[in-house]
Protein backbone atom coordinates (compact mmCIF):
# COMPACT_ATOMS: atom_id res chain seq x y z
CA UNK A 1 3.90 101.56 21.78
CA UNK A 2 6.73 98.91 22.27
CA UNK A 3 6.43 95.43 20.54
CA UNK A 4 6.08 93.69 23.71
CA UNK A 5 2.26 95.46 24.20
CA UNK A 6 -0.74 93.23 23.80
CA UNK A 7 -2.74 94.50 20.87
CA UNK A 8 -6.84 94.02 21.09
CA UNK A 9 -6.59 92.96 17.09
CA UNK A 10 -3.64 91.36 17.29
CA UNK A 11 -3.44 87.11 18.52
CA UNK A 12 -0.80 86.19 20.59
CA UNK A 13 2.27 84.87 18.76
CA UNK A 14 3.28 81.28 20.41
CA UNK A 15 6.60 81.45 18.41
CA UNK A 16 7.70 84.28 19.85
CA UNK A 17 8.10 83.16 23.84
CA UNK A 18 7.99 79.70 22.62
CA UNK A 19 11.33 78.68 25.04
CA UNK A 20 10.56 80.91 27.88
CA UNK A 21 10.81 80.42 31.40
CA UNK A 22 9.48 83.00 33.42
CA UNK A 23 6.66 85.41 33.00
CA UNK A 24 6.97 88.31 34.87
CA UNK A 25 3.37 89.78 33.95
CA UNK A 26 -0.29 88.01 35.14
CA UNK A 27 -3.75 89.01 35.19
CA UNK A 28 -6.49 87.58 36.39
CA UNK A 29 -10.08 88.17 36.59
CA UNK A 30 -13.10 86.59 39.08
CA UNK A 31 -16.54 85.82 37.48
CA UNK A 32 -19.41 84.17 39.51
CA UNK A 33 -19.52 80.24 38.25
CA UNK A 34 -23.09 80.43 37.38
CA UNK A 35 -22.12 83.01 34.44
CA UNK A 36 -20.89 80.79 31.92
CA UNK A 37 -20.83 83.54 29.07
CA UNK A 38 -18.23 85.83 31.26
CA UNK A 39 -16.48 83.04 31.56
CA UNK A 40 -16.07 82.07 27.97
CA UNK A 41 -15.69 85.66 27.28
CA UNK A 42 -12.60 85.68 29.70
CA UNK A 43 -10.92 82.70 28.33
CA UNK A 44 -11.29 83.74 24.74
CA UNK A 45 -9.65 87.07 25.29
CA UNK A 46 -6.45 85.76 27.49
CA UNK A 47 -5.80 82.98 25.30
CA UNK A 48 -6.26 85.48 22.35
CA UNK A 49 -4.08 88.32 24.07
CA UNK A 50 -1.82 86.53 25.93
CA UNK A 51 -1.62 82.85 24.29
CA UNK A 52 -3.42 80.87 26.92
CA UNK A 53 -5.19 80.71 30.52
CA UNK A 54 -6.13 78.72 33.65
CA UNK A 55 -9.32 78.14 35.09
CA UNK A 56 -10.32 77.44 38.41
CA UNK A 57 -13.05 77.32 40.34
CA UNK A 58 -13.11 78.33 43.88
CA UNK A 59 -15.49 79.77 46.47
CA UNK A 60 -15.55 83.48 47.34
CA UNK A 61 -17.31 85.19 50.54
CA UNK A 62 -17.70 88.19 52.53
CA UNK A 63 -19.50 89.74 55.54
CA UNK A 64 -22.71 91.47 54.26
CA UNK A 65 -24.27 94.35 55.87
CA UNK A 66 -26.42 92.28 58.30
CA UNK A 67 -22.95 90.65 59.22
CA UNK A 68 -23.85 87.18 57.64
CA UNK A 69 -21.20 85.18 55.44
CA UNK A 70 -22.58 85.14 52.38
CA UNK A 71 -20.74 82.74 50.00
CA UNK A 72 -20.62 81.67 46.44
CA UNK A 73 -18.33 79.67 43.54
CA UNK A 74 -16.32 81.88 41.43
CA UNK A 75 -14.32 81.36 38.63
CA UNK A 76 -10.84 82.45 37.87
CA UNK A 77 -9.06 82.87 34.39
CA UNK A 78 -5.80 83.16 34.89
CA UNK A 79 -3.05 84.18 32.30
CA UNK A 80 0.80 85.09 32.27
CA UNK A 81 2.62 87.29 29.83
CA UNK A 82 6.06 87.98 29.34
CA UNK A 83 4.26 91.15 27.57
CA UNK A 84 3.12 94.49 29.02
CA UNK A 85 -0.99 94.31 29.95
CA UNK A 86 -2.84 97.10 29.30
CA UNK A 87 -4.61 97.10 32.43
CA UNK A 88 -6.98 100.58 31.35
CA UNK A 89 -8.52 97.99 28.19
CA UNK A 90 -8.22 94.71 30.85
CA UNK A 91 -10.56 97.26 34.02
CA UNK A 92 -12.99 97.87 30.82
CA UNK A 93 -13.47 94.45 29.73
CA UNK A 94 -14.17 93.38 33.31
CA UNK A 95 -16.57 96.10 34.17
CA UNK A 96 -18.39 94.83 31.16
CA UNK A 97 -18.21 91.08 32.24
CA UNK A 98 -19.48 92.18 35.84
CA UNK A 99 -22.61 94.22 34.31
CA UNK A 100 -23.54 91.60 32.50
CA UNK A 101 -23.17 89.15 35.57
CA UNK A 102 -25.52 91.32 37.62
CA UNK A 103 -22.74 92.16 40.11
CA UNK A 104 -22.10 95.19 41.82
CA UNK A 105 -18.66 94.85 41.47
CA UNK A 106 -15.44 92.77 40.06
CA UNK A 107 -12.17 91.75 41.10
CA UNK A 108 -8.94 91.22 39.13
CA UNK A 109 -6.01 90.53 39.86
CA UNK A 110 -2.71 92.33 37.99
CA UNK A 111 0.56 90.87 39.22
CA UNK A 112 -0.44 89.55 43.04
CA UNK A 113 -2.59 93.09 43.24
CA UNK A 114 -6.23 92.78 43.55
CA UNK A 115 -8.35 96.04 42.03
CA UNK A 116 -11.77 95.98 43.00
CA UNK A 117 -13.79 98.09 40.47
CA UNK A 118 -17.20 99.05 41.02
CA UNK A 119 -20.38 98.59 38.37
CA UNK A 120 -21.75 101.47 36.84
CA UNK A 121 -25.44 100.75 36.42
CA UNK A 122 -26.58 104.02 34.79
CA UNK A 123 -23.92 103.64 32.15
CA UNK A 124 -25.54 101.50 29.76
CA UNK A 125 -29.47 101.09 28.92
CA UNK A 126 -30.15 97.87 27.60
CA UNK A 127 -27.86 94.53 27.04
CA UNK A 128 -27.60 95.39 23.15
CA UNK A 129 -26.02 98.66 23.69
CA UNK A 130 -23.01 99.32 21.39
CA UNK A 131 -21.12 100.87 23.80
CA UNK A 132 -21.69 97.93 26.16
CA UNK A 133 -20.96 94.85 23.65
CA UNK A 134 -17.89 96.63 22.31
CA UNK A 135 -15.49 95.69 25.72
CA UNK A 136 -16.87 92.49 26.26
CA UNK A 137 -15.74 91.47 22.26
């Protein structure tokens, strides 16, 4: 692993990309604006892991099966790095974000490409699990 890879354990280091400017790295994630806990959960990890974030709220919608719009406000934290993001650790923290938002799935967005990942909802048992608290931390 290089020295410009964003560590879980390790804060982002202001001094080092202190005169900077371009980022050539961003990440963001979507969270429903009613689920203020993913959303503080988001902007604590980016401005840990990548020394800051924006937040803005917006409204999403899509076609639903009965071919109504179906709207709602998100929420996007938005961070750029000048470092490499590990997007496997980034995909994990949002699935966890999304189960606990009751969603069946969550979007983020890694350098202008949106993933879509889908909710497992057999994976974890209860909202104490270890296994499901671990990602969101």
């Amino acid at each position: 692993m290089d020295n410009d890879t964003v560590l879980d354990n390790e804060p982002y280091n202001m001094n080092m990309y202190s005169w900077r400017n371009t980022m050539k790295n961003s990440i963001a994630i979507l969270i429903p604006s009613e689920y203020e806990s993913g959303i503080r959960a988001a902007k604590f990890k980016f401005a840990r892991n990548f020394g800051g974030y924006t937040a803005t709220r917006h409204t999403g919608g899509w076609i639903d099966q009965y071919q109504q719009l179906i709207e709602e406000d998100v929420t996007s934290v938005l961070s750029y790095t000048d470092n490499e993001i590990e997007i496997e650790k980034i995909k994990e923290f949002a699935i966890g974000v999304g189960y606990i938002c009751e969603q069946h799935s969550v979007a983020i967005i890694h350098n202008n490409e949106m993933i879509i990942l889908e909710i497992p909802r057999k994976k974890y048992q209860t909202h104490t699990d270890k296994e499901f608290i671990c990602p969101i931390i």
